[in-house]
Each structure stands twice: as C-alpha cells, then as structure tokens.
Protein backbone atom coordinates (compact mmCIF):
# COMPACT_ATOMS: atom_id res chain seq x y z
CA UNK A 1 -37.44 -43.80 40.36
CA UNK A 2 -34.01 -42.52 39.32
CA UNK A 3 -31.16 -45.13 38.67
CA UNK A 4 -27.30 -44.26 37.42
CA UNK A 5 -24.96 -41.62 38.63
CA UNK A 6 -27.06 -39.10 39.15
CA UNK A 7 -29.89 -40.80 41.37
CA UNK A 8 -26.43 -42.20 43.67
CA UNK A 9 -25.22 -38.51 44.14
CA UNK A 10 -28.89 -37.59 44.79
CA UNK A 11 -28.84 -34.10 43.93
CA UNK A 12 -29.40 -34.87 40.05
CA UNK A 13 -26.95 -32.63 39.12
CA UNK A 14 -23.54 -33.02 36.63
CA UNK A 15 -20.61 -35.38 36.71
CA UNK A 16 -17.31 -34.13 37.09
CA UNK A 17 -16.36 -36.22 33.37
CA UNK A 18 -19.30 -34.32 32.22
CA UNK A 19 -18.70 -30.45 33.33
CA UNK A 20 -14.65 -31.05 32.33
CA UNK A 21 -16.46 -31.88 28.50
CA UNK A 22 -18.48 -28.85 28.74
CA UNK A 23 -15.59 -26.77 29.82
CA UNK A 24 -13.31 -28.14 26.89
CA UNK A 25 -15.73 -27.09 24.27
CA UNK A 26 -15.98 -23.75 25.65
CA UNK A 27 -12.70 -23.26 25.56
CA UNK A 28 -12.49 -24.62 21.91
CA UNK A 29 -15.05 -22.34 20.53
CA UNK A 30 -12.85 -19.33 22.49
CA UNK A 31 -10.13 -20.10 20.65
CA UNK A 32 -11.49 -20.76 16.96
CA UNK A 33 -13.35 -17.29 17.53
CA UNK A 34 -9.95 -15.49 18.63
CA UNK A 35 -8.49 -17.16 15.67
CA UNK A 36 -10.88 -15.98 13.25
CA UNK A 37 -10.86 -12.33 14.58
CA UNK A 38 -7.01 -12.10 14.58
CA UNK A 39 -7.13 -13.46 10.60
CA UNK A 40 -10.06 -10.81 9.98
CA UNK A 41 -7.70 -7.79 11.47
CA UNK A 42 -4.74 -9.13 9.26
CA UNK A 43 -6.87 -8.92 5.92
CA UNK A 44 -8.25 -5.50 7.18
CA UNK A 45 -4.57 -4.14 8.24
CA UNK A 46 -3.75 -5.85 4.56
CA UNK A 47 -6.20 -4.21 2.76
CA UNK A 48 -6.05 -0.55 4.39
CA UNK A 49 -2.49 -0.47 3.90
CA UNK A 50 -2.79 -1.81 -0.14
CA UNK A 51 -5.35 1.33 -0.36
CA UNK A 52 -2.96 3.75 1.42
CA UNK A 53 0.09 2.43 -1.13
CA UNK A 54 -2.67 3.34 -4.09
CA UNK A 55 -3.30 6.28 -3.12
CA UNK A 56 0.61 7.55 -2.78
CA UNK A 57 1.26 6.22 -5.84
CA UNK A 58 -1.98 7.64 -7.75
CA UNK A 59 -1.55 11.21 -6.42
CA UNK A 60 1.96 11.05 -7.44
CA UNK A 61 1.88 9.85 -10.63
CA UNK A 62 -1.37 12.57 -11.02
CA UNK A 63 0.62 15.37 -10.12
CA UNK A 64 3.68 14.30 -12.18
CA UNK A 65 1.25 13.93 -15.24
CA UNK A 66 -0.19 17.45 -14.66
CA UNK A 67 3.19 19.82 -14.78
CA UNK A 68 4.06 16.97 -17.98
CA UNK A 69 0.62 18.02 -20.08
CA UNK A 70 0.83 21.77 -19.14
CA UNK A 71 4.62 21.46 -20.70
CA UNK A 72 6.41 21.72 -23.67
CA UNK A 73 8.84 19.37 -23.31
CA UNK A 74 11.01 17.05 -20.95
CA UNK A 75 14.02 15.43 -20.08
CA UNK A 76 14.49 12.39 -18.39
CA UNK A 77 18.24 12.07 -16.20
CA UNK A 78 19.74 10.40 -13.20
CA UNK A 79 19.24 6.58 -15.11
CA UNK A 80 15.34 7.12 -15.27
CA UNK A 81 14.25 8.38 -11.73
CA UNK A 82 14.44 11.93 -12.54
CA UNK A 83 11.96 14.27 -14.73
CA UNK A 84 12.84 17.83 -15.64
CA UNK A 85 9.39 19.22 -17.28
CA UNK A 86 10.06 22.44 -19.84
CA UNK A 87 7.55 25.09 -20.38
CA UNK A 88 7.92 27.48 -23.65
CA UNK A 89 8.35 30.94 -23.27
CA UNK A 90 8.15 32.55 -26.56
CA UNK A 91 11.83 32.42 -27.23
CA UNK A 92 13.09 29.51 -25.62
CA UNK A 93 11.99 26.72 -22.67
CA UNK A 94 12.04 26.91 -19.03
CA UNK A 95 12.58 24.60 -16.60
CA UNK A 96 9.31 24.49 -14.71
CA UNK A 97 9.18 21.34 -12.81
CA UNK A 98 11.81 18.37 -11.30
CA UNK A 99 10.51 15.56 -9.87
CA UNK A 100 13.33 13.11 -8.03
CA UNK A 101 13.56 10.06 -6.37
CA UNK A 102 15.95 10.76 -2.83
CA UNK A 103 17.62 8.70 -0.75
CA UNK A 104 14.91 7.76 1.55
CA UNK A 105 12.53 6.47 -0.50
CA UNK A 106 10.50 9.76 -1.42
CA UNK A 107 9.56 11.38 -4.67
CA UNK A 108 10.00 15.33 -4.08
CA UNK A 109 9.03 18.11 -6.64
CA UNK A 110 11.39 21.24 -7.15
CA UNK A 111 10.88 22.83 -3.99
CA UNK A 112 11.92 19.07 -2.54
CA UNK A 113 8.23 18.60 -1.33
CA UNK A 114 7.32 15.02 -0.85
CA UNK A 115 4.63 13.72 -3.53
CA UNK A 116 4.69 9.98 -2.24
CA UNK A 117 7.06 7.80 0.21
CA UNK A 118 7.87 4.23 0.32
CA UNK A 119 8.84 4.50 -2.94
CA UNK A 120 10.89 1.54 -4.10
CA UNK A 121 11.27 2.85 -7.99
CA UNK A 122 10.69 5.60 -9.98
CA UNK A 123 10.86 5.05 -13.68
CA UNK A 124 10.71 7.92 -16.62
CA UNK A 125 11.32 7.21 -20.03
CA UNK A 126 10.67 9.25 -23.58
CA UNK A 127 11.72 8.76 -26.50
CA UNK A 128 10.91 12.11 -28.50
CA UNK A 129 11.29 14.68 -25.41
CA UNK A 130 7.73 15.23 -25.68
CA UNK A 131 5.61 11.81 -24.59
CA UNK A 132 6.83 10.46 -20.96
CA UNK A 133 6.43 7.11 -19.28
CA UNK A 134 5.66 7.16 -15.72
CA UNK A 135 6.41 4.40 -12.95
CA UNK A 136 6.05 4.49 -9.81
CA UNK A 137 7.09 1.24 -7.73
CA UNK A 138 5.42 1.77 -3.91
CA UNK A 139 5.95 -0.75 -1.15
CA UNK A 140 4.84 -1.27 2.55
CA UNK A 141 8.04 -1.33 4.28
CA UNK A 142 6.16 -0.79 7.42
CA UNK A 143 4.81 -4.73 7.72
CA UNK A 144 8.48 -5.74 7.04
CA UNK A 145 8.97 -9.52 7.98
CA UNK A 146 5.04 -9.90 8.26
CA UNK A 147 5.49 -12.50 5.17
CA UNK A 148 3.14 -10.84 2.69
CA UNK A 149 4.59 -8.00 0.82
CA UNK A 150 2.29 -5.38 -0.51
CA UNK A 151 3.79 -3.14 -3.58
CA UNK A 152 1.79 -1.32 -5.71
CA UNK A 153 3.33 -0.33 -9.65
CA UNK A 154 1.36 2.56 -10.77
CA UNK A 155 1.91 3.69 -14.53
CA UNK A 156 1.16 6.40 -16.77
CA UNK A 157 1.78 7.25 -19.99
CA UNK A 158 1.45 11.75 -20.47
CA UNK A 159 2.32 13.83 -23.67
CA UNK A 160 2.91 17.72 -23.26
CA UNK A 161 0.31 19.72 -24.90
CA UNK A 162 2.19 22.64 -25.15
C-alpha cells in the first residue's frame, strides 16, 4: 500500500513543487548552453577576423618587399608612410614603384590600387637608400566598441638586390 502525496492524489503521478523543480533546471541548463554558444561565436568571430587582419598585412608587406628586392634603391617621404622604390637603368634610376598610406586607412601602389585596408600605420625607414624597414600597423575597426581590440603589426626588413 501507497502512503504520502502521491497515494492521496491517487493517480501516482508528480507534485506541482516537484514539476516547477524540473522545469527550473531545464530552463537553467537552456541558458548555460546559450551562454556557452554565444562565448564560442565571439572567440570564432575573434579569431577569423585576427586571421583576416594577418593576411592584409602579410600580402602587403609581401608585395612591398618584392618591387624593394627587384630595386636599386629607395626613398622613404611623407614622415615614414611613403616608399618610392628605384630601378637602374643603365644611366640613371627610375621610379618604379610608390606605395602610400591615404586618407582612409588603405595602402595603395602607384596606380592607387589597394594592397591592404584598416591600416592604422605604415612605417618605412632606411638608412643607406638601399635596406628598408617595413611596418605595417592593421586594426579591426569593424568590432569597434566590442571591448577587445584586434591589431596586427607586421614587419619586414628588405634590401634591393639590384
């Protein structure tokens, strides 16, 4: 023979205290699983966009230090965030390619192609006219205000080979 709650309501079924439990642990385990899928999208979104900074910088700085080795020599103008890259032409050198930092952020070429945007900084230096320091500062301006900044320095040091 039953005795307690459940042999009084004679159906053997659950309390009301008892299904009100059930229901707030449900809705507890909902909510730490949301809560661990939203922080698993922000590291992903984090992560894609720190590999999409490295590779704007990287094919920058890679095409910069291309036209710099295939030179002869370079100048560096503008306070540091301009390049001017000199090929020799039997009698005297020609300017073969300019690389820039505009005002929106963008490193352009001569024919004012974009090589990489979100640029923040973009640092030459050389001391002889013939070895060149390249940085390039990039930073994810689209995540603005999301608290967790993502910039990416990429660096280089080239010397012309002509």
């Amino acid at each position: 023979m039953r005795s307690g709650i459940h042999a009084a309501a004679g159906n053997g079924g659950f309390t009301l205290p008892e299904v009100l439990l059930a229901a707030l642990l449900a809705i507890g385990a909902l909510a730490a699983g949301f809560a661990a899928y939203g922080g698993t999208l922000r590291s992903f979104d984090g992560t894609a966009s720190l590999a999409d900074l490295q590779r704007e910088a990287s094919t920058a700085v890679e095409i910069i230090a291309r036209d710099v080795r295939s030179g002869s020599s370079v100048t560096v103008g503008g306070g540091g965030d301009s390049l001017n890259v000199y090929y020799y032409t039997g009698s005297f050198d020609s300017l073969a390619a300019m690389y820039h930092l505009d005002g929106q952020n963008r490193v352009l070429n001569i024919d004012g192609t974009p090589l990489a945007e979100q640029v923040s900084s973009l640092d030459f230096s050389t001391a002889d006219g013939r070895v060149v320091n390249i940085d390039v500062l990039v930073e994810d301006t689209r995540r603005a205000g999301a608290g967790d900044d993502i910039l990416v320095l990429m660096s280089s040091t080239v010397a012309c080979r002509n």
